[in-house]
PDB file of N, CA and C in Angstrom:
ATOM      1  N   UNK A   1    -116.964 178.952 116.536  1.00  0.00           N
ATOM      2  CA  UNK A   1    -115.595 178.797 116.084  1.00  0.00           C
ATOM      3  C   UNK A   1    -114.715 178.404 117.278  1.00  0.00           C
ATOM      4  N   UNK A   2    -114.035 177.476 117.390  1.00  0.00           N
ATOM      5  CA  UNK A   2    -112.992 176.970 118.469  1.00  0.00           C
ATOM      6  C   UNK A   2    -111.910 177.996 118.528  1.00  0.00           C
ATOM      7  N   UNK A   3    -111.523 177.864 119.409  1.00  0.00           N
ATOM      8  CA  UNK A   3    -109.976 179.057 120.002  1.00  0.00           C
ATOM      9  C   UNK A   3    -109.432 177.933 120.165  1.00  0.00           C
ATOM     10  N   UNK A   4    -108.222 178.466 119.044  1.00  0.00           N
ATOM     11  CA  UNK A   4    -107.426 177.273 118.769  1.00  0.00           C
ATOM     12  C   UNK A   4    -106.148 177.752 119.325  1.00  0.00           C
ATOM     13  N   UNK A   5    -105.270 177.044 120.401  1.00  0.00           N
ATOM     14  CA  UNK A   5    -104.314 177.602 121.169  1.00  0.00           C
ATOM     15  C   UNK A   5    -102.952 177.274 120.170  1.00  0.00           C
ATOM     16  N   UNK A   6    -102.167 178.173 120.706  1.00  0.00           N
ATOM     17  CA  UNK A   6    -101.437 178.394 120.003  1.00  0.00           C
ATOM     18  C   UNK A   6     -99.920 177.538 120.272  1.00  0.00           C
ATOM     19  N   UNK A   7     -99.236 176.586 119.883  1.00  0.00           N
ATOM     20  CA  UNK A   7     -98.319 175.265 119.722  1.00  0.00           C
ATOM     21  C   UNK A   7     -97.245 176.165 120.428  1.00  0.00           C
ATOM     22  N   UNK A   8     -96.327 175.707 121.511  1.00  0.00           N
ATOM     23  CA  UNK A   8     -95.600 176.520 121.944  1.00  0.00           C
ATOM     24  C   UNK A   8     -94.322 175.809 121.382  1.00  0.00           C
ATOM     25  N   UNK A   9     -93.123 176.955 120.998  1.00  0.00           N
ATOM     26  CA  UNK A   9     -92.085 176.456 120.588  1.00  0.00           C
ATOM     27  C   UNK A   9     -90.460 176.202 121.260  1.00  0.00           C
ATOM     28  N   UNK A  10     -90.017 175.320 120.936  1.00  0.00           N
ATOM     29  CA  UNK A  10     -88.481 175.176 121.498  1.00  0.00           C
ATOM     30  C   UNK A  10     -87.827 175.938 120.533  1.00  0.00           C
ATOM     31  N   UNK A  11     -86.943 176.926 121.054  1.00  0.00           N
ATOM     32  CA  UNK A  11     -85.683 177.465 119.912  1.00  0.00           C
ATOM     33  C   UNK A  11     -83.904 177.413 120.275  1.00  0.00           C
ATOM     34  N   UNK A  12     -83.739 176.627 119.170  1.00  0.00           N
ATOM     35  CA  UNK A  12     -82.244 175.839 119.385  1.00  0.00           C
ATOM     36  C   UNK A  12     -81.239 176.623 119.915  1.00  0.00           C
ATOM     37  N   UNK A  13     -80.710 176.526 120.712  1.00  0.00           N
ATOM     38  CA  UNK A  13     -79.812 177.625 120.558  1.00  0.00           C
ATOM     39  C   UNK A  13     -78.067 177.834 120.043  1.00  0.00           C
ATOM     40  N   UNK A  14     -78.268 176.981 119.122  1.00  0.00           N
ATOM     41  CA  UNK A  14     -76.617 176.781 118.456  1.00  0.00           C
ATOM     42  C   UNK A  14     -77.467 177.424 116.958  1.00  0.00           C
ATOM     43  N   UNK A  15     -78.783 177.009 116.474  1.00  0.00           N
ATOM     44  CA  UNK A  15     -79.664 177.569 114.890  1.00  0.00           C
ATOM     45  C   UNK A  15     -80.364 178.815 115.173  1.00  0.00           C
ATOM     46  N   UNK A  16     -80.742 178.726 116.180  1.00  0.00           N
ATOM     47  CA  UNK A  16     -82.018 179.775 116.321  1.00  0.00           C
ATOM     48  C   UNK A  16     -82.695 179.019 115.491  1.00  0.00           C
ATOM     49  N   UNK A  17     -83.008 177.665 115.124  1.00  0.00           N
ATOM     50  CA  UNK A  17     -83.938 176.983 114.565  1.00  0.00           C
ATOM     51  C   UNK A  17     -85.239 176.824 115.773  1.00  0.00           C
ATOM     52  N   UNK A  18     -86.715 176.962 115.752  1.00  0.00           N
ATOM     53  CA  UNK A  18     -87.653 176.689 115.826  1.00  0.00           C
ATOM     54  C   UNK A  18     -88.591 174.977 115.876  1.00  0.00           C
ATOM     55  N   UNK A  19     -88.768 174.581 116.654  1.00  0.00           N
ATOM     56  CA  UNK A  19     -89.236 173.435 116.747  1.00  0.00           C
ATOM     57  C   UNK A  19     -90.619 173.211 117.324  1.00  0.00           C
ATOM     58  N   UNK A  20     -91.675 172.636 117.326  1.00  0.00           N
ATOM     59  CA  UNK A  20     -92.444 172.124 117.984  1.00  0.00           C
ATOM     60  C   UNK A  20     -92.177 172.377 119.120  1.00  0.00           C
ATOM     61  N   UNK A  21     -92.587 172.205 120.681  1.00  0.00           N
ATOM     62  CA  UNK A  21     -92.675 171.936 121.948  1.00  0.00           C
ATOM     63  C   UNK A  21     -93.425 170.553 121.678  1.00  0.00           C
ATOM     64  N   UNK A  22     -92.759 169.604 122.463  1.00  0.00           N
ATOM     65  CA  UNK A  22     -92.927 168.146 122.759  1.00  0.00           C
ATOM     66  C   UNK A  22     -92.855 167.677 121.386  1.00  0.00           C
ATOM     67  N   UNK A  23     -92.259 167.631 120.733  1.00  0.00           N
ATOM     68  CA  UNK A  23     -91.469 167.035 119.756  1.00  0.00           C
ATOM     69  C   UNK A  23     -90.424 167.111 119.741  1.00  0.00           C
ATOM     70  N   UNK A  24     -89.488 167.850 120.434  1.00  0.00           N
ATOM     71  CA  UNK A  24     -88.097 167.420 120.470  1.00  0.00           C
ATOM     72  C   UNK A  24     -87.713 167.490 121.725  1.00  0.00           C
ATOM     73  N   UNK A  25     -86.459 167.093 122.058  1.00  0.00           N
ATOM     74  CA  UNK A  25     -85.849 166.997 123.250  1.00  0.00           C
ATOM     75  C   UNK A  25     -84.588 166.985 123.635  1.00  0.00           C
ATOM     76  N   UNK A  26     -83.558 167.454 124.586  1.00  0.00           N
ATOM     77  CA  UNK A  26     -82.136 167.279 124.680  1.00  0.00           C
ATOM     78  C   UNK A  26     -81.706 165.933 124.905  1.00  0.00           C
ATOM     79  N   UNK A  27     -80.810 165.596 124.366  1.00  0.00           N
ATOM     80  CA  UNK A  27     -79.932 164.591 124.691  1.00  0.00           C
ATOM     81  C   UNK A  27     -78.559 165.065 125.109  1.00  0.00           C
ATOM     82  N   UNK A  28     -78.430 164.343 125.927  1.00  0.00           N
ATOM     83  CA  UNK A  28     -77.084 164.394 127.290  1.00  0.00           C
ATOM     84  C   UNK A  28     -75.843 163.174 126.838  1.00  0.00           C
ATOM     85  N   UNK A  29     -74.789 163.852 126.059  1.00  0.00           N
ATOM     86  CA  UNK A  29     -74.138 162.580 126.302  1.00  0.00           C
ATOM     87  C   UNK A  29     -73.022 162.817 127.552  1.00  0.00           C
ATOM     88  N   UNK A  30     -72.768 161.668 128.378  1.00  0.00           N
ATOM     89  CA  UNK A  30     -71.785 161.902 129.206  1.00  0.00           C
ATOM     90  C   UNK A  30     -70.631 160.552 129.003  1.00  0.00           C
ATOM     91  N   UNK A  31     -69.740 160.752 129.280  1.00  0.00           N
ATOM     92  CA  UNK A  31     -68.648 160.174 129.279  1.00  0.00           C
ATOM     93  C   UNK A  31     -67.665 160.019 130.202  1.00  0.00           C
ATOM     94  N   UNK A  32     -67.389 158.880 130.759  1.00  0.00           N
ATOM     95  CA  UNK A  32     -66.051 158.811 131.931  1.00  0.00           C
ATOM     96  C   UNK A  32     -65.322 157.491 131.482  1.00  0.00           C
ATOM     97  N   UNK A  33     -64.153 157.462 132.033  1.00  0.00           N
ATOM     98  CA  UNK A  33     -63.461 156.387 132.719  1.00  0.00           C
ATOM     99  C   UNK A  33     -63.761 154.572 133.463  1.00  0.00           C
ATOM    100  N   UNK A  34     -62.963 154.383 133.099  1.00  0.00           N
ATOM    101  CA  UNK A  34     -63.263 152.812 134.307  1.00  0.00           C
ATOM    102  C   UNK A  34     -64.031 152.798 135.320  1.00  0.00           C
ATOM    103  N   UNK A  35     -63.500 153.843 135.856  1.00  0.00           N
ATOM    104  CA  UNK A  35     -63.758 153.944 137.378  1.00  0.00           C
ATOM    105  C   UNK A  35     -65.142 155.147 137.684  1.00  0.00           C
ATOM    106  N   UNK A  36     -66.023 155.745 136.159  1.00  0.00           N
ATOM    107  CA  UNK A  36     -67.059 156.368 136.589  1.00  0.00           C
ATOM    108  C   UNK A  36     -68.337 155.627 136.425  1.00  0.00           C
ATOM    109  N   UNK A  37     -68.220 154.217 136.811  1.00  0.00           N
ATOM    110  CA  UNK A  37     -69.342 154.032 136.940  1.00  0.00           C
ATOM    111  C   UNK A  37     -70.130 154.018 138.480  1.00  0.00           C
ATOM    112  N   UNK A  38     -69.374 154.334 139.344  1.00  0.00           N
ATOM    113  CA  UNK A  38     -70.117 154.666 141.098  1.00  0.00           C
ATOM    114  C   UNK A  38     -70.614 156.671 140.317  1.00  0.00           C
ATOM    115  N   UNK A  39     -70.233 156.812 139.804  1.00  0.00           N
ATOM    116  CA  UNK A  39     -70.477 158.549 139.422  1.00  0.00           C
ATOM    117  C   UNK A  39     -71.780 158.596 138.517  1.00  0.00           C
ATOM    118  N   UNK A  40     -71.660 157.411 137.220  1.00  0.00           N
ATOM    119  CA  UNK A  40     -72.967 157.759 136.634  1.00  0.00           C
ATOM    120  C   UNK A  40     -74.461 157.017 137.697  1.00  0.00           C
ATOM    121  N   UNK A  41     -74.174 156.379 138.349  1.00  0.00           N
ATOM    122  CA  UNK A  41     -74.927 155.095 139.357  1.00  0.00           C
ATOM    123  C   UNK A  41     -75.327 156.912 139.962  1.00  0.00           C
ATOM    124  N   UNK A  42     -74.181 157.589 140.721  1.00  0.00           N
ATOM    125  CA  UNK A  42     -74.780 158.645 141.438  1.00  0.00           C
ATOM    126  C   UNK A  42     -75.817 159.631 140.939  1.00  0.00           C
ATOM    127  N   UNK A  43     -75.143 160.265 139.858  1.00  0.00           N
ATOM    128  CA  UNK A  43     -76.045 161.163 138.591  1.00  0.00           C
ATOM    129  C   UNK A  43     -77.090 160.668 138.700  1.00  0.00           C
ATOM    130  N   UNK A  44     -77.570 159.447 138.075  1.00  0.00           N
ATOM    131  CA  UNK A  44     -78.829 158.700 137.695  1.00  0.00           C
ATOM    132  C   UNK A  44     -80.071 158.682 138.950  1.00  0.00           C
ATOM    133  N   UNK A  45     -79.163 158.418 139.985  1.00  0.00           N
ATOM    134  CA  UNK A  45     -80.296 158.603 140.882  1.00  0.00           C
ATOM    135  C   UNK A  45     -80.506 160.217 141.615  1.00  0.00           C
ATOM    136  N   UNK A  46     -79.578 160.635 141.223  1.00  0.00           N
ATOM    137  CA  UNK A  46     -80.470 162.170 141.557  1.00  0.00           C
ATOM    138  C   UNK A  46     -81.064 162.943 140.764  1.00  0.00           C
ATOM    139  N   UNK A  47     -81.133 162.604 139.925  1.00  0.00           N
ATOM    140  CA  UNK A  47     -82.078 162.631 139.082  1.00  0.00           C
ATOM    141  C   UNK A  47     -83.414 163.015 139.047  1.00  0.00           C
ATOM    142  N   UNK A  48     -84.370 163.584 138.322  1.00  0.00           N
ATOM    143  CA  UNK A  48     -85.754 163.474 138.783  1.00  0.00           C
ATOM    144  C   UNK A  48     -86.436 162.308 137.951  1.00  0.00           C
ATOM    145  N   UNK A  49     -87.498 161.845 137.730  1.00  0.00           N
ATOM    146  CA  UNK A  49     -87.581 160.519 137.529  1.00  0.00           C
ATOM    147  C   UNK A  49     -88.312 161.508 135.773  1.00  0.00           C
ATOM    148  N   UNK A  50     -88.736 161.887 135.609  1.00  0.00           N
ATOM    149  CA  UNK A  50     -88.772 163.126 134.124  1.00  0.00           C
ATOM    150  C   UNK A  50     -88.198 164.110 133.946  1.00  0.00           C
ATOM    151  N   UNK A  51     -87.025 163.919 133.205  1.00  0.00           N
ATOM    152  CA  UNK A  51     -86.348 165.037 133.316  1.00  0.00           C
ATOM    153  C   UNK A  51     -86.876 165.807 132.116  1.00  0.00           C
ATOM    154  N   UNK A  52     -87.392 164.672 131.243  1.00  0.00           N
ATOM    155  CA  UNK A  52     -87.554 165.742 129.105  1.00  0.00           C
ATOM    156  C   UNK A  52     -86.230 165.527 128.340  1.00  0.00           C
ATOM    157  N   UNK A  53     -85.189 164.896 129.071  1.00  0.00           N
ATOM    158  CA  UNK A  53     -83.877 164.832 128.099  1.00  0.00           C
ATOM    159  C   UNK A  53     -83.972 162.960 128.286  1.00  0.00           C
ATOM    160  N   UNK A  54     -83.078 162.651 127.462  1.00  0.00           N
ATOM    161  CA  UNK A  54     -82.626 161.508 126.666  1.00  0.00           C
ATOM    162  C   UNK A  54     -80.884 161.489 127.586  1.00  0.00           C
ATOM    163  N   UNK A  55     -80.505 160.305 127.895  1.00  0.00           N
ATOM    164  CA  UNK A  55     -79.158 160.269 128.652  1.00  0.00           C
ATOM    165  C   UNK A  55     -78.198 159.407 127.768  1.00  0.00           C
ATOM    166  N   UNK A  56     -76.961 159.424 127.085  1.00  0.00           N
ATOM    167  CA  UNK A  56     -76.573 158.488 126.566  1.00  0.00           C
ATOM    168  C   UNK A  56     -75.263 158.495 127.452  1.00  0.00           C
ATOM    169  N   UNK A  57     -75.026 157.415 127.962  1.00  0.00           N
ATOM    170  CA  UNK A  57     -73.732 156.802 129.186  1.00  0.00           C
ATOM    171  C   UNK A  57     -72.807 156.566 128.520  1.00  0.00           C
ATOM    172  N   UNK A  58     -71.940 156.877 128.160  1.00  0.00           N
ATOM    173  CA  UNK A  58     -70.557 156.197 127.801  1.00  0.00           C
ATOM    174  C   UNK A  58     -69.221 155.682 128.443  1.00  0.00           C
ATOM    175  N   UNK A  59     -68.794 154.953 128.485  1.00  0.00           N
ATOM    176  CA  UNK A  59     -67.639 154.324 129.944  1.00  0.00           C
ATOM    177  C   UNK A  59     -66.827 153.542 129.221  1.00  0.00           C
ATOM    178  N   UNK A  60     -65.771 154.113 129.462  1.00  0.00           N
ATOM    179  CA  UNK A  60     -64.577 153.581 128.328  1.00  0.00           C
ATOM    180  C   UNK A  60     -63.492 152.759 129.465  1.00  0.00           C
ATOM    181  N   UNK A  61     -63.396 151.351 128.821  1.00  0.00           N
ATOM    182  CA  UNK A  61     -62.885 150.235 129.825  1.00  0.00           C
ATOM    183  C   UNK A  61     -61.521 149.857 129.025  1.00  0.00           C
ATOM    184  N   UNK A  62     -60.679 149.590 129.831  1.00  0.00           N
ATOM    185  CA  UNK A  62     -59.250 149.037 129.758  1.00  0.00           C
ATOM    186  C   UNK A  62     -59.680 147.570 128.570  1.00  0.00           C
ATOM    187  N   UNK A  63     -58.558 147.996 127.669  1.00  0.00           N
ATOM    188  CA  UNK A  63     -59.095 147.113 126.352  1.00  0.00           C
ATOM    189  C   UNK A  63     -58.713 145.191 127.386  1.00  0.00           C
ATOM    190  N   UNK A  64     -58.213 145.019 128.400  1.00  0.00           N
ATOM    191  CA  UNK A  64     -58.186 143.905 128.976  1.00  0.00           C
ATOM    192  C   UNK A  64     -59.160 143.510 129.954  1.00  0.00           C
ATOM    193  N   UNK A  65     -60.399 144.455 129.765  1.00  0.00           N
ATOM    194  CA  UNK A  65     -61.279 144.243 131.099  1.00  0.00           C
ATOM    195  C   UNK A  65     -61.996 143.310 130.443  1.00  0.00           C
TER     196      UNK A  65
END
Protein backbone atom coordinates (compact mmCIF):
# COMPACT_ATOMS: atom_id res chain seq x y z
CA UNK A 1 0.00 0.00 0.00
CA UNK A 2 1.64 3.52 -0.86
CA UNK A 3 1.85 6.30 1.97
CA UNK A 4 0.11 8.72 0.45
CA UNK A 5 1.33 12.23 1.76
CA UNK A 6 -0.79 14.40 2.80
CA UNK A 7 -1.65 17.93 0.26
CA UNK A 8 -0.59 20.82 2.37
CA UNK A 9 -2.98 23.72 2.65
CA UNK A 10 -3.11 27.62 2.21
CA UNK A 11 -5.79 29.27 4.60
CA UNK A 12 -7.17 32.68 3.52
CA UNK A 13 -7.08 34.89 5.89
CA UNK A 14 -9.96 37.45 5.23
CA UNK A 15 -12.44 33.41 4.78
CA UNK A 16 -10.62 31.14 6.78
CA UNK A 17 -11.30 29.47 3.42
CA UNK A 18 -8.89 26.43 2.73
CA UNK A 19 -7.11 25.95 -0.51
CA UNK A 20 -4.75 23.60 -2.09
CA UNK A 21 -0.93 24.57 -1.56
CA UNK A 22 0.40 25.41 -5.11
CA UNK A 23 -2.75 26.15 -6.50
CA UNK A 24 -3.20 29.42 -5.41
CA UNK A 25 -1.26 32.40 -4.90
CA UNK A 26 -1.14 36.21 -3.72
CA UNK A 27 -1.48 38.86 -5.93
CA UNK A 28 0.07 42.31 -5.14
CA UNK A 29 -1.56 45.17 -6.57
CA UNK A 30 0.50 48.35 -6.27
CA UNK A 31 -0.21 51.68 -7.38
CA UNK A 32 1.62 55.16 -7.74
CA UNK A 33 1.85 58.34 -9.49
CA UNK A 34 3.73 59.78 -12.61
CA UNK A 35 6.63 59.94 -11.01
CA UNK A 36 6.63 56.10 -9.39
CA UNK A 37 7.99 54.59 -11.98
CA UNK A 38 12.06 54.92 -10.70
CA UNK A 39 10.10 53.24 -7.33
CA UNK A 40 8.38 50.30 -9.06
CA UNK A 41 11.91 49.84 -11.45
CA UNK A 42 13.36 49.79 -7.60
CA UNK A 43 10.77 47.23 -5.93
CA UNK A 44 11.13 44.93 -8.96
CA UNK A 45 14.60 44.50 -8.69
CA UNK A 46 14.83 43.73 -5.15
CA UNK A 47 12.96 41.42 -5.45
CA UNK A 48 13.75 37.72 -5.33
CA UNK A 49 13.53 36.32 -8.74
CA UNK A 50 10.38 33.65 -7.08
CA UNK A 51 8.61 35.26 -4.96
CA UNK A 52 4.95 32.77 -5.29
CA UNK A 53 2.94 36.11 -5.73
CA UNK A 54 1.63 37.61 -9.00
CA UNK A 55 2.54 41.68 -9.22
CA UNK A 56 -0.01 43.89 -10.89
CA UNK A 57 1.76 47.66 -11.53
CA UNK A 58 -0.48 50.36 -11.84
CA UNK A 59 0.84 54.11 -12.73
CA UNK A 60 -1.56 56.67 -13.23
CA UNK A 61 -0.27 59.42 -15.89
CA UNK A 62 -1.34 63.05 -16.43
CA UNK A 63 -4.34 62.65 -18.91
CA UNK A 64 -1.75 64.96 -21.35
CA UNK A 65 1.19 62.61 -21.16
Amino acid sequence: MKNKQKQPFLKSVETGDQYPAGKVFPVVGIGASAGGLEAFCDLLAALPENTGMAFVLVQHLAPNH
